[in-house]
N, C-alpha and C. Protein backbone atom coordinates (compact mmCIF):
# COMPACT_ATOMS: atom_id res chain seq x y z
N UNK A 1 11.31 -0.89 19.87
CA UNK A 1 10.40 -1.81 19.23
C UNK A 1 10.22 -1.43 17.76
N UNK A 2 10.26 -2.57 17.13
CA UNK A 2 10.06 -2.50 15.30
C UNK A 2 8.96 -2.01 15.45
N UNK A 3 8.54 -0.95 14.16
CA UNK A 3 6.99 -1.06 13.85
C UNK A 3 6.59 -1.85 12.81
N UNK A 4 5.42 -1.90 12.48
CA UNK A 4 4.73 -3.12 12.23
C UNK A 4 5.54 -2.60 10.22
N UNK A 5 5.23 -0.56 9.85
CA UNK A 5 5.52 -1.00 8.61
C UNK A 5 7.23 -1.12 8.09
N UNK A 6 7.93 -1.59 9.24
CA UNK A 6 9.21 -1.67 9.10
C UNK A 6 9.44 -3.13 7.98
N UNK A 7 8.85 -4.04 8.54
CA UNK A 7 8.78 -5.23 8.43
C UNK A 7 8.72 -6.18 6.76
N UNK A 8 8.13 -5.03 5.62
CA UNK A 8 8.38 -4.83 4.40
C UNK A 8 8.78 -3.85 3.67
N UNK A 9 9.90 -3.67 2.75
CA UNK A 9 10.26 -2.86 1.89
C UNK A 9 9.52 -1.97 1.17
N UNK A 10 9.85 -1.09 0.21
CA UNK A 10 8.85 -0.02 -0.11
C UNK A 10 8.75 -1.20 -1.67
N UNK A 11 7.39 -1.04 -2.18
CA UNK A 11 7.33 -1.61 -3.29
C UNK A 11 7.35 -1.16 -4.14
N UNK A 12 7.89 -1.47 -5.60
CA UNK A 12 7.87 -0.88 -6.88
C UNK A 12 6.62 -0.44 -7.30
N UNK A 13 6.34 -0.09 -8.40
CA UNK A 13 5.31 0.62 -9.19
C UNK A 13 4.23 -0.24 -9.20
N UNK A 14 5.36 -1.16 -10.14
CA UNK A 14 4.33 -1.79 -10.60
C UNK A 14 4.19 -3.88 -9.66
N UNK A 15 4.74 -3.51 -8.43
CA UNK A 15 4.50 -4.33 -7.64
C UNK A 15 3.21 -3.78 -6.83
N UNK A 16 3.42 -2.77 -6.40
CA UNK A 16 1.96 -1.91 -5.83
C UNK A 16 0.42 -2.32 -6.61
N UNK A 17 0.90 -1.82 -7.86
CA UNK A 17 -0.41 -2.01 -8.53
C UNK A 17 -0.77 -3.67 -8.47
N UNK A 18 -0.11 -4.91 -8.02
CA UNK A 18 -0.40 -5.95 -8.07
C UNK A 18 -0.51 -6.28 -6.93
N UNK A 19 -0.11 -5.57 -5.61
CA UNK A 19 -0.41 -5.94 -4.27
C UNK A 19 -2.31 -5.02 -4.22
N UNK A 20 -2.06 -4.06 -4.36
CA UNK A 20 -3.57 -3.87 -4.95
C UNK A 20 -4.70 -4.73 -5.34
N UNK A 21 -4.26 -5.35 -6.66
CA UNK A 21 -5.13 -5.88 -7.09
C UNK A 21 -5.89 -7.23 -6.09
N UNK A 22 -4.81 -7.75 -5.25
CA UNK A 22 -4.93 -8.80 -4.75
C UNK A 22 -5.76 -8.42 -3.33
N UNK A 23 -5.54 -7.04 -2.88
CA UNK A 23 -5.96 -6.43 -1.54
C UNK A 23 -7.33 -6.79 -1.88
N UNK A 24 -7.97 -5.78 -2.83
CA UNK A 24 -9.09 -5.46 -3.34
C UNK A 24 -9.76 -6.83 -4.17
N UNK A 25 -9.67 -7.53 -4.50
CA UNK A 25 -9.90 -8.13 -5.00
C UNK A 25 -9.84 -9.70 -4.84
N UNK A 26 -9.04 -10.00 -3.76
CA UNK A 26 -8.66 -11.22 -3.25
C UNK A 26 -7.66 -12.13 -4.36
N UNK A 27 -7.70 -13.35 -4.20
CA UNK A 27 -7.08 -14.47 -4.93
C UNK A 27 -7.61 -14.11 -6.28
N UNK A 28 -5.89 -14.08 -7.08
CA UNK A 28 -6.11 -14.28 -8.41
C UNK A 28 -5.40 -15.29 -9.44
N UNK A 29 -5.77 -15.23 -10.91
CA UNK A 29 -4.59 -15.77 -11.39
C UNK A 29 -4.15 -14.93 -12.12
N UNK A 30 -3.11 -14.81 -12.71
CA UNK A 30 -1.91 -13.66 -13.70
C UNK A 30 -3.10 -13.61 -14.69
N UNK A 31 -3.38 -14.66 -15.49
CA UNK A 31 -4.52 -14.00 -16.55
C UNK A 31 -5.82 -12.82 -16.33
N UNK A 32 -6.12 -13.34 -14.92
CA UNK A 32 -7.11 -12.22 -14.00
C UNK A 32 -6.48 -10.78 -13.85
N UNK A 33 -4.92 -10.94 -13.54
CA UNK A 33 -4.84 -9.70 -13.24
C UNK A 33 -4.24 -8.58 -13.98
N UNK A 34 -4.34 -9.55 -15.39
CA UNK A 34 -4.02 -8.71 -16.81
C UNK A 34 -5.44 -8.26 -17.38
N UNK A 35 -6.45 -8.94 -16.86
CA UNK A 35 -7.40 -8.18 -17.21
C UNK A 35 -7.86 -6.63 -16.26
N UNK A 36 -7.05 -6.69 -15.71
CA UNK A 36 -7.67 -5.46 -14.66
C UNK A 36 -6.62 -4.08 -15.40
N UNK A 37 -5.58 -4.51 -16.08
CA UNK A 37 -4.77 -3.39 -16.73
C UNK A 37 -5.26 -3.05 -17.91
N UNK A 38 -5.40 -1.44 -18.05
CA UNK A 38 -5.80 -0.67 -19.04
C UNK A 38 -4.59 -0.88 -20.15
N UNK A 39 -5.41 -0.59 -21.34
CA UNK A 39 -4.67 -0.88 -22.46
C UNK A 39 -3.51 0.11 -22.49
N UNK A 40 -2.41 0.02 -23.35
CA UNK A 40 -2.01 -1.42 -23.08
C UNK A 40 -1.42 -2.27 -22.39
N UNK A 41 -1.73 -3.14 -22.62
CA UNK A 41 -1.41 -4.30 -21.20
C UNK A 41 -0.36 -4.43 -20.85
N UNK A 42 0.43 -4.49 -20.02
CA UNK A 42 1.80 -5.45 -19.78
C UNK A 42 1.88 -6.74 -20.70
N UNK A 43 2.64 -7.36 -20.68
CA UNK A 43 2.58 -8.59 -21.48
C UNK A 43 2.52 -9.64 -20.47
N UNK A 44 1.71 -10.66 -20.05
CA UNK A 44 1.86 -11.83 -19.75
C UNK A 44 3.10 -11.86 -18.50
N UNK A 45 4.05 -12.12 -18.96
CA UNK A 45 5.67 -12.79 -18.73
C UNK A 45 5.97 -11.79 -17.52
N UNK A 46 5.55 -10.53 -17.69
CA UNK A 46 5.71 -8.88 -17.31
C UNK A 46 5.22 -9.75 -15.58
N UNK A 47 3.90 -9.83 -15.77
CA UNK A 47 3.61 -9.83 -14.65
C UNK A 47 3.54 -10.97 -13.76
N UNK A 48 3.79 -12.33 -14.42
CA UNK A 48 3.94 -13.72 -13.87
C UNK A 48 5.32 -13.20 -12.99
N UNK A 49 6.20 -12.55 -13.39
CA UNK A 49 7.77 -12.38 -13.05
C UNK A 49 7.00 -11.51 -11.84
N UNK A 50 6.99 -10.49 -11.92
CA UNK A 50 6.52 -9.75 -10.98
C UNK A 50 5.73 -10.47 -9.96
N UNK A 51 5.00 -10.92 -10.16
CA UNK A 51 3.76 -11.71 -8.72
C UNK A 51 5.25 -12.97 -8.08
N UNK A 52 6.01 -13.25 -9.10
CA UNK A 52 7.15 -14.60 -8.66
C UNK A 52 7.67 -13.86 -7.35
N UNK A 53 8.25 -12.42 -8.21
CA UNK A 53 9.32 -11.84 -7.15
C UNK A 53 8.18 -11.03 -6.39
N UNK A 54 7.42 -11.16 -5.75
CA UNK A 54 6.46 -10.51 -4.93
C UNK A 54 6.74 -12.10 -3.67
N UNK A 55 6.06 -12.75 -4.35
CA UNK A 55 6.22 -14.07 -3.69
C UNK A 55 7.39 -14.71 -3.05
N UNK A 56 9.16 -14.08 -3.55
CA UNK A 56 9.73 -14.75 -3.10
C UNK A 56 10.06 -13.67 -1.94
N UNK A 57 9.20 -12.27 -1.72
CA UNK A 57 9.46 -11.55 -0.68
C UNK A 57 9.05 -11.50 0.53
N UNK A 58 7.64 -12.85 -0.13
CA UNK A 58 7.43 -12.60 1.23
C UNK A 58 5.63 -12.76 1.40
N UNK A 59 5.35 -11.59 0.40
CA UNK A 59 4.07 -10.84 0.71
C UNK A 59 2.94 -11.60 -0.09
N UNK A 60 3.72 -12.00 -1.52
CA UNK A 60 2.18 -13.02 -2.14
C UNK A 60 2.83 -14.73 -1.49
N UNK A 61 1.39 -15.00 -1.66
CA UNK A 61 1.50 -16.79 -1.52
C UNK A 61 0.58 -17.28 -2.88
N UNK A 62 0.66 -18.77 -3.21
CA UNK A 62 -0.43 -19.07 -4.02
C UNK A 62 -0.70 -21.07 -3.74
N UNK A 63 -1.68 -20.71 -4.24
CA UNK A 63 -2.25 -22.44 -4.29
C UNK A 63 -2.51 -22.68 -5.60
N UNK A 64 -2.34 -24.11 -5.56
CA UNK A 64 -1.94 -24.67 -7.08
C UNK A 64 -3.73 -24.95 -7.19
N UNK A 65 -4.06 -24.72 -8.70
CA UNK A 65 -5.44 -24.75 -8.93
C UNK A 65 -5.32 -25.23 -10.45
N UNK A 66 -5.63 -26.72 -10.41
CA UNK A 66 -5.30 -27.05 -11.82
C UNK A 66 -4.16 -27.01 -12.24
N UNK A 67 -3.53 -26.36 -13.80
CA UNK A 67 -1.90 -26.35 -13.70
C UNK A 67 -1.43 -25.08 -13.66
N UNK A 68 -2.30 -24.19 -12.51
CA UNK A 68 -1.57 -22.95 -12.96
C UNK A 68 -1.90 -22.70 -10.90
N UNK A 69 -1.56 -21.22 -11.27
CA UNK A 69 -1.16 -20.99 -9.89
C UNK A 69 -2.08 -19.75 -9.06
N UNK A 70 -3.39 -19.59 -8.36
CA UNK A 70 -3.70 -18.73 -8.19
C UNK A 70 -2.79 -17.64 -6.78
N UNK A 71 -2.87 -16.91 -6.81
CA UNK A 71 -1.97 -15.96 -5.78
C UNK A 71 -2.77 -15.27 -4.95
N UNK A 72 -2.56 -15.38 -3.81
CA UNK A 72 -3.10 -14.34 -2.87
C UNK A 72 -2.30 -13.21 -1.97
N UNK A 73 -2.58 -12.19 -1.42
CA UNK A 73 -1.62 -11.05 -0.85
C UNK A 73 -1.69 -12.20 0.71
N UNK A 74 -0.36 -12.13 1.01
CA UNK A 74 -0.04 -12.79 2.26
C UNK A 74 0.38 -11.18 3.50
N UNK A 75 0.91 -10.30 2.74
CA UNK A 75 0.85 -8.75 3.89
C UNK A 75 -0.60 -7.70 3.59
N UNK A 76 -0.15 -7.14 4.38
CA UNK A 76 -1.89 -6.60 4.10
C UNK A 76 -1.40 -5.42 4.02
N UNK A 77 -2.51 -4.38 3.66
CA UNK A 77 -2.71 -3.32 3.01
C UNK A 77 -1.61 -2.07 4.18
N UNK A 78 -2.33 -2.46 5.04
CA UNK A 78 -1.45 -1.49 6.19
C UNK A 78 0.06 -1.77 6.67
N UNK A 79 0.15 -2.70 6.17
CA UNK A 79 2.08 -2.86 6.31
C UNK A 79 2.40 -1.29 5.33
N UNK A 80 1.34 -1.01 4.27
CA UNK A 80 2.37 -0.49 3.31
C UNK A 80 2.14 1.28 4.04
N UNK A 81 0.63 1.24 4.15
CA UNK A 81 -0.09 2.34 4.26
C UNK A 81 0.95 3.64 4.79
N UNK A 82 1.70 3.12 5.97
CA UNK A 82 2.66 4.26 6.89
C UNK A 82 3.47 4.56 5.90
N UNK A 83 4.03 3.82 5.15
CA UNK A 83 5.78 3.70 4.71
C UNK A 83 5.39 4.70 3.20
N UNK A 84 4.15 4.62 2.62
CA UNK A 84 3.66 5.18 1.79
C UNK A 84 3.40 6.58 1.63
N UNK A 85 2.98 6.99 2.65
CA UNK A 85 2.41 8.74 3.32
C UNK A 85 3.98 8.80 3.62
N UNK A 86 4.54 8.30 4.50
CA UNK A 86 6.14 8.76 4.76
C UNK A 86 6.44 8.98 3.32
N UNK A 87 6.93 8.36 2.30
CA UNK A 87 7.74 8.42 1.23
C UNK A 87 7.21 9.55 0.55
N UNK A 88 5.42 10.00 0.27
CA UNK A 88 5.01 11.13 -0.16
C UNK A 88 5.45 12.67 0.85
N UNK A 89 5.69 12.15 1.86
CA UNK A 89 5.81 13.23 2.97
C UNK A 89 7.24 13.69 2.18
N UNK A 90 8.47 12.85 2.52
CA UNK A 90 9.87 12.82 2.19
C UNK A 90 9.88 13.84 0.82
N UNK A 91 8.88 12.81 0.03
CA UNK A 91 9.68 13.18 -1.67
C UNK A 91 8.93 14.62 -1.91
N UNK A 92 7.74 15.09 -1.61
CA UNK A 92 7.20 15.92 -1.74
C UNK A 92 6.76 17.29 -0.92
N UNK A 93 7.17 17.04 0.20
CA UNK A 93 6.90 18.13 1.24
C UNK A 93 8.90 18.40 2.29
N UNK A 94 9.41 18.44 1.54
CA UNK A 94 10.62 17.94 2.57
C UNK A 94 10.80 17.91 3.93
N UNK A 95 9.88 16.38 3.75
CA UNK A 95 9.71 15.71 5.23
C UNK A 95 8.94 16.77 6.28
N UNK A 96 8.52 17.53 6.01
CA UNK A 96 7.44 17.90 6.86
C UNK A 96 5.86 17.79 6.61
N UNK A 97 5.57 17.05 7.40
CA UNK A 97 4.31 16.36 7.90
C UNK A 97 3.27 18.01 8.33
N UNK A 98 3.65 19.33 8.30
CA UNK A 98 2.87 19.94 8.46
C UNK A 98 2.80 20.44 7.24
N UNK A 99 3.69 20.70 6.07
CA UNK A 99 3.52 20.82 4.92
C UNK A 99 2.39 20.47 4.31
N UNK A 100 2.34 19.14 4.25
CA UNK A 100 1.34 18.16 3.70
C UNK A 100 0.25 18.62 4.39
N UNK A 101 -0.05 18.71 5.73
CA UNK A 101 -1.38 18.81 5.88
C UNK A 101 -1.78 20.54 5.59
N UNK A 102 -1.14 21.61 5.51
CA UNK A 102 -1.42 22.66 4.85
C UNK A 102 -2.06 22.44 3.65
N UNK A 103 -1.09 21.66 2.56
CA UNK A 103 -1.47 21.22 1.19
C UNK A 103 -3.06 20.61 1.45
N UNK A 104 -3.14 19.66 2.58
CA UNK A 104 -4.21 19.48 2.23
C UNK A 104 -5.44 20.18 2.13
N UNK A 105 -5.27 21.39 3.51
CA UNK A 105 -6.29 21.94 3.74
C UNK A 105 -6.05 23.31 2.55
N UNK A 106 -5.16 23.65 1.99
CA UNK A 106 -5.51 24.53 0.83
C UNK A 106 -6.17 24.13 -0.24
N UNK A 107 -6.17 22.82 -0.51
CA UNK A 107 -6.65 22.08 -2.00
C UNK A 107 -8.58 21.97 -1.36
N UNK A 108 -8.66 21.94 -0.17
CA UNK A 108 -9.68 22.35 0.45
C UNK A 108 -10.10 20.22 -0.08
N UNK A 109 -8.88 19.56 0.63
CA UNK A 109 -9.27 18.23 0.47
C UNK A 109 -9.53 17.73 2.16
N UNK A 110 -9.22 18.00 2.73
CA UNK A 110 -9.32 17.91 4.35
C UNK A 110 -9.86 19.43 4.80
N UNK A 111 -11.82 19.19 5.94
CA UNK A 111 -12.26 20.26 6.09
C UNK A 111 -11.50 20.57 7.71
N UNK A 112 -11.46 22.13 8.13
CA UNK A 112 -11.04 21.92 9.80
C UNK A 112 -11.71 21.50 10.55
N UNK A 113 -12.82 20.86 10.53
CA UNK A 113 -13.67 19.75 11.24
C UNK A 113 -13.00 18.55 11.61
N UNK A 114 -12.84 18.21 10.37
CA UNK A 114 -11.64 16.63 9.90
C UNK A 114 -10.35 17.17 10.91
N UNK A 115 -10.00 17.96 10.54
CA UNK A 115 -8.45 18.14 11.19
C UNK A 115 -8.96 18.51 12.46
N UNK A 116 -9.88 19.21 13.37
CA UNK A 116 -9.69 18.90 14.83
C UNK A 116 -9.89 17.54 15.15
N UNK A 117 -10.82 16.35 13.88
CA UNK A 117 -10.95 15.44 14.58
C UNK A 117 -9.24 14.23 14.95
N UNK A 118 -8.53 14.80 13.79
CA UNK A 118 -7.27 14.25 14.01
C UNK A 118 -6.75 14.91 14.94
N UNK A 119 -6.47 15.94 15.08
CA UNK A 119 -6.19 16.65 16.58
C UNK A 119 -6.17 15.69 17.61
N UNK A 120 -7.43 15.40 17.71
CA UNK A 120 -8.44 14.96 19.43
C UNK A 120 -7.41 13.84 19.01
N UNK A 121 -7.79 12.77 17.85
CA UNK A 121 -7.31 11.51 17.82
C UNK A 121 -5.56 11.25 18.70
N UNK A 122 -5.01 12.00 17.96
CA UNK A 122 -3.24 12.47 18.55
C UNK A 122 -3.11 12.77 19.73
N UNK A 123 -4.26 13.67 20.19
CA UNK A 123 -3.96 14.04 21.80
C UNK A 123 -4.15 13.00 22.65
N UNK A 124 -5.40 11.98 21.76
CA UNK A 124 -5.72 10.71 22.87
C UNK A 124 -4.88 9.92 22.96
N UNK A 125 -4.16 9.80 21.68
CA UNK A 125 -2.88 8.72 21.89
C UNK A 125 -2.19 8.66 22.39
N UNK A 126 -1.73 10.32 22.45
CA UNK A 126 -0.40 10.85 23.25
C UNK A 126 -0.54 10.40 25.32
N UNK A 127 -2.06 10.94 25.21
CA UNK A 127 -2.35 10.47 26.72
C UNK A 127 -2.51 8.80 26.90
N UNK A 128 -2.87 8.15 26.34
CA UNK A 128 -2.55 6.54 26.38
C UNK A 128 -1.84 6.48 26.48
N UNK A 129 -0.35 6.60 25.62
CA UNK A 129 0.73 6.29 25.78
C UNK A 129 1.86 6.71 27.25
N UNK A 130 1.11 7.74 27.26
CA UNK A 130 2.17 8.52 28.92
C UNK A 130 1.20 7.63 30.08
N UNK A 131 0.36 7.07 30.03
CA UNK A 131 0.05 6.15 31.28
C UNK A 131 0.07 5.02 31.39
């Protein structure tokens, strides 16, 4: 069986930062979402192209509002969420998933409270799944 974040590609940089904006923020238009970029801006053209090819992937949609085009995120946040931690796992821990959570608990960003509670979480799954 596919999983669910199989189903979209990993997104560019600066496609992320515009699937973002739309998560958080709902329906926009390109002028809206040049205001949300710190100086300096992309230009205009930068990001109409970008939201186009977002759209012809799949993930934005838009409705015509007057003569322009507002856009909304048509995938949601958690298509990306798995494929995201994987790619940080990959590029930065080589591919070990216990790496990372060491890192975390040395940066003292995850307490061992938190991590037995992921523990329990994994063990429950594991037993759902075997019955």
């Amino acid at each position: 069986m596919k999983r669910k974040t199989e189903k979209y590609p990993k997104l560019t940089e600066r496609e992320a930062e515009i699937m973002g904006m739309l998560w958080e923020r709902g329906p926009l238009f390109v002028r809206e979402m040049l205001e949300s970029y710190p100086e300096p801006k992309p230009h205009f053209n930068t990001v109409s192209t970008t939201v186009r090819i977002l759209e012809d992937k799949g993930y934005v949609g838009h409705e015509a509002v007057g003569g322009s085009h507002r856009y909304f995120a048509i995938a949601e946040a958690s298509d990306f969420a798995g494929r995201s931690l994987a790619q940080v796992i990959k590029s930065y821990f080589r591919g070990s998933a216990s790496a990372a959570v060491s890192a975390l608990v040395e940066e003292e960003r995850i307490s061992v409270d938190e991590l037995r509670q992921i523990i329990d979480m994994v063990e429950n799954s594991s037993k759902r799944q075997e019955q």
